[in-house]
Protein backbone atom coordinates (compact mmCIF):
# COMPACT_ATOMS: atom_id res chain seq x y z
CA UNK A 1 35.25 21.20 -0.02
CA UNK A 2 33.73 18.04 1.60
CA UNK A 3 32.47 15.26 -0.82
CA UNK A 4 30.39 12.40 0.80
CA UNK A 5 28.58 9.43 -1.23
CA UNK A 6 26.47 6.81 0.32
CA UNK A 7 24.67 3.32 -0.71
CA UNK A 8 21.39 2.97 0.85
CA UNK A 9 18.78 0.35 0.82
CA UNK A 10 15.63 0.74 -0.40
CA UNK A 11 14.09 1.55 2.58
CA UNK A 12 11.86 4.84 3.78
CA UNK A 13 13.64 4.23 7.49
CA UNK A 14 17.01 4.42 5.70
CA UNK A 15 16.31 8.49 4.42
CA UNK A 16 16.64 9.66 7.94
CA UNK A 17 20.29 8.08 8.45
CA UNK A 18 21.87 9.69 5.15
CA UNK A 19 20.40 13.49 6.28
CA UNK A 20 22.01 13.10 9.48
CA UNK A 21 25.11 12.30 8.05
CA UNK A 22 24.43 14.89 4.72
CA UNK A 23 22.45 17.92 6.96
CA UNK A 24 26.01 19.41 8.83
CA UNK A 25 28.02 19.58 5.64
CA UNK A 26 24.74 21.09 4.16
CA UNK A 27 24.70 23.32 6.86
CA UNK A 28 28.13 24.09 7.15
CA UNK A 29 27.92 25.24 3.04
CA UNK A 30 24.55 27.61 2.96
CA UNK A 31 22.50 29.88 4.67
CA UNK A 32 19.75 28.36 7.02
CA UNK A 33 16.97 29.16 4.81
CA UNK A 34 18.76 27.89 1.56
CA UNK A 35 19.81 24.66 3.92
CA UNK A 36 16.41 23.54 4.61
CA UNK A 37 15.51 24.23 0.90
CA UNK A 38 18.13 21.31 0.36
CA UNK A 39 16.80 19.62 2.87
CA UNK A 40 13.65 19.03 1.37
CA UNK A 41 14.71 18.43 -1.64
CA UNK A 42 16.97 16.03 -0.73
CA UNK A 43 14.63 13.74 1.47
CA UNK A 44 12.04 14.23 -1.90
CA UNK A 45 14.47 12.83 -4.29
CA UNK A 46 15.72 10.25 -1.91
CA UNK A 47 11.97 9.10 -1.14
CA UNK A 48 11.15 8.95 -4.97
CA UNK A 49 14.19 6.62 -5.89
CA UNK A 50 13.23 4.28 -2.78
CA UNK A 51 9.20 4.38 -3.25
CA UNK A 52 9.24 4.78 -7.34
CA UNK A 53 12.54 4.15 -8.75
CA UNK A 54 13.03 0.82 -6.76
CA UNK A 55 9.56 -0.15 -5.58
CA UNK A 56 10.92 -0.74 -1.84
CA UNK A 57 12.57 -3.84 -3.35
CA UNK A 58 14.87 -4.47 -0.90
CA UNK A 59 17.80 -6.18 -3.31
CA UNK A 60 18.20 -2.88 -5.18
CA UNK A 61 20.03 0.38 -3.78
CA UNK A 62 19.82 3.76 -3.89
CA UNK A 63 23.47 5.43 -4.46
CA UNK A 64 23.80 9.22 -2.98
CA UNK A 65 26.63 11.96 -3.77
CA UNK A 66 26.85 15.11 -2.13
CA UNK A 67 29.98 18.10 -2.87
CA UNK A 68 29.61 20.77 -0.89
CA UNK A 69 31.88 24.18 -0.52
CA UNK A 70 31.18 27.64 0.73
CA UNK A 71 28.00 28.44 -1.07
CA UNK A 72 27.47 26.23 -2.84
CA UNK A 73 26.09 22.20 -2.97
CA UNK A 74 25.61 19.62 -5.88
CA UNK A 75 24.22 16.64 -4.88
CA UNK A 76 23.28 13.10 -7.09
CA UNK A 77 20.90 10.32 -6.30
CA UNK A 78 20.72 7.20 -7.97
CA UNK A 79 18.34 4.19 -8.61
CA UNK A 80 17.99 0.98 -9.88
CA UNK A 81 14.42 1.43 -11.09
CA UNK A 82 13.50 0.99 -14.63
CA UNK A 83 13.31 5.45 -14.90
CA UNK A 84 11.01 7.71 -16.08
CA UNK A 85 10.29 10.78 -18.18
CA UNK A 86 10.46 13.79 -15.96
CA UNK A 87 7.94 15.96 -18.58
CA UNK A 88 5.51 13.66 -17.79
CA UNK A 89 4.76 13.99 -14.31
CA UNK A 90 2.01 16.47 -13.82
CA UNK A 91 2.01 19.64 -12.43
CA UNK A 92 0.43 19.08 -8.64
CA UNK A 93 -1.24 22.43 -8.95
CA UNK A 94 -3.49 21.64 -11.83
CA UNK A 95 -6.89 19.46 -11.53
CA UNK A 96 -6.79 16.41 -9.49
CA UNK A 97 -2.98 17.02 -8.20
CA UNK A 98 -4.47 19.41 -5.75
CA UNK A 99 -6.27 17.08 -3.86
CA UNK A 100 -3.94 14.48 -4.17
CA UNK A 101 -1.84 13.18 -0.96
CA UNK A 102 1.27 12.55 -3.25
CA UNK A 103 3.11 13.65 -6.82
CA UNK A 104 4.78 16.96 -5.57
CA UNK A 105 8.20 15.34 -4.88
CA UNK A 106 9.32 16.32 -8.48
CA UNK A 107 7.67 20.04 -8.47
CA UNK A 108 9.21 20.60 -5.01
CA UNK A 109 12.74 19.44 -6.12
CA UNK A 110 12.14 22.35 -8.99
CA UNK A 111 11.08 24.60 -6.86
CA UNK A 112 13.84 24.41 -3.86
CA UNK A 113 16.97 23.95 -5.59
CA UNK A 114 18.39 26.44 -8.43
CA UNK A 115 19.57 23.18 -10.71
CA UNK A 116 17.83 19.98 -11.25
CA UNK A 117 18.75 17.85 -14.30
CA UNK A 118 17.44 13.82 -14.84
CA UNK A 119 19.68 11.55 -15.89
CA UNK A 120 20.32 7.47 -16.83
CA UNK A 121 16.70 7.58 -18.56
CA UNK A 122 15.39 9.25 -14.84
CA UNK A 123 17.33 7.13 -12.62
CA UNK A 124 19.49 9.84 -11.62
CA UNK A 125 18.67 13.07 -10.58
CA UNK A 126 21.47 15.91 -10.65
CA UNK A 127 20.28 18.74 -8.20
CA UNK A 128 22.48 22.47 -7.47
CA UNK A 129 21.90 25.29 -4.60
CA UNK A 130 23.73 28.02 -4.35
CA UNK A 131 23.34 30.53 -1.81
CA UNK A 132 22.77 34.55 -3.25
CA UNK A 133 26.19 35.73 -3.69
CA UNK A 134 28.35 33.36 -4.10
């Protein structure tokens, strides 16, 4: 089992960092095509605390956990953003999501990992994959 946990700041430039150091033990834990599935996910969740949760504000942080073993990984972001309610973001495939250029971080998180849970009033996100057969 490999457990890793990061602070990051509240930068866009500072996503690309944490996957390097997150994507082998990823890797190492899941299929290719379920790996890029967390992938995705991943850089989503970690792009919505920076950009939403903490507004780019450069004093707050964005805390990440990942645990990883054979088949499976459970990974945790945190903010320092005031949070949000989760059933209120709108479904990107409905009316004027379609055409929109952003709001599918949330739907794609859904949609790529098997578990994703909101915490801390929305300032955590709680996300599981686990490859088919494990």
């Amino acid at each position: 089992m490999s457990t890793l946990q990061f602070t990051m700041p509240s930068k866009v430039e500072a996503i690309e960092p944490i996957m390097q150091a997150i994507g082998p033990v990823i890797s190492e834990s899941l299929p290719p095509d379920e790996d890029a599935q967390v992938d995705l996910a991943l850089r989503e969740a970690l792009a919505n605390a920076i950009i939403h949760g903490n507004r780019e504000d450069s004093r707050k942080k964005v805390r990440v956990f990942c645990s990883a073993r054979r088949g499976t990984v459970d990974l945790m972001v945190r903010d320092e953003g005031p949070g949000f309610d989760p059933s209120h973001v709108a479904d990107p495939r409905k009316g004027e999501g379609l055409l929109s250029g952003h709001g599918r971080g949330v739907y794609l998180m859904r949609a790529m990992m098997d578990h994703v849970k909101y915490g801390k009033n929305g300032r955590e996100v709680y996300m599981r994959k686990t490859a088919p057969g494990s």
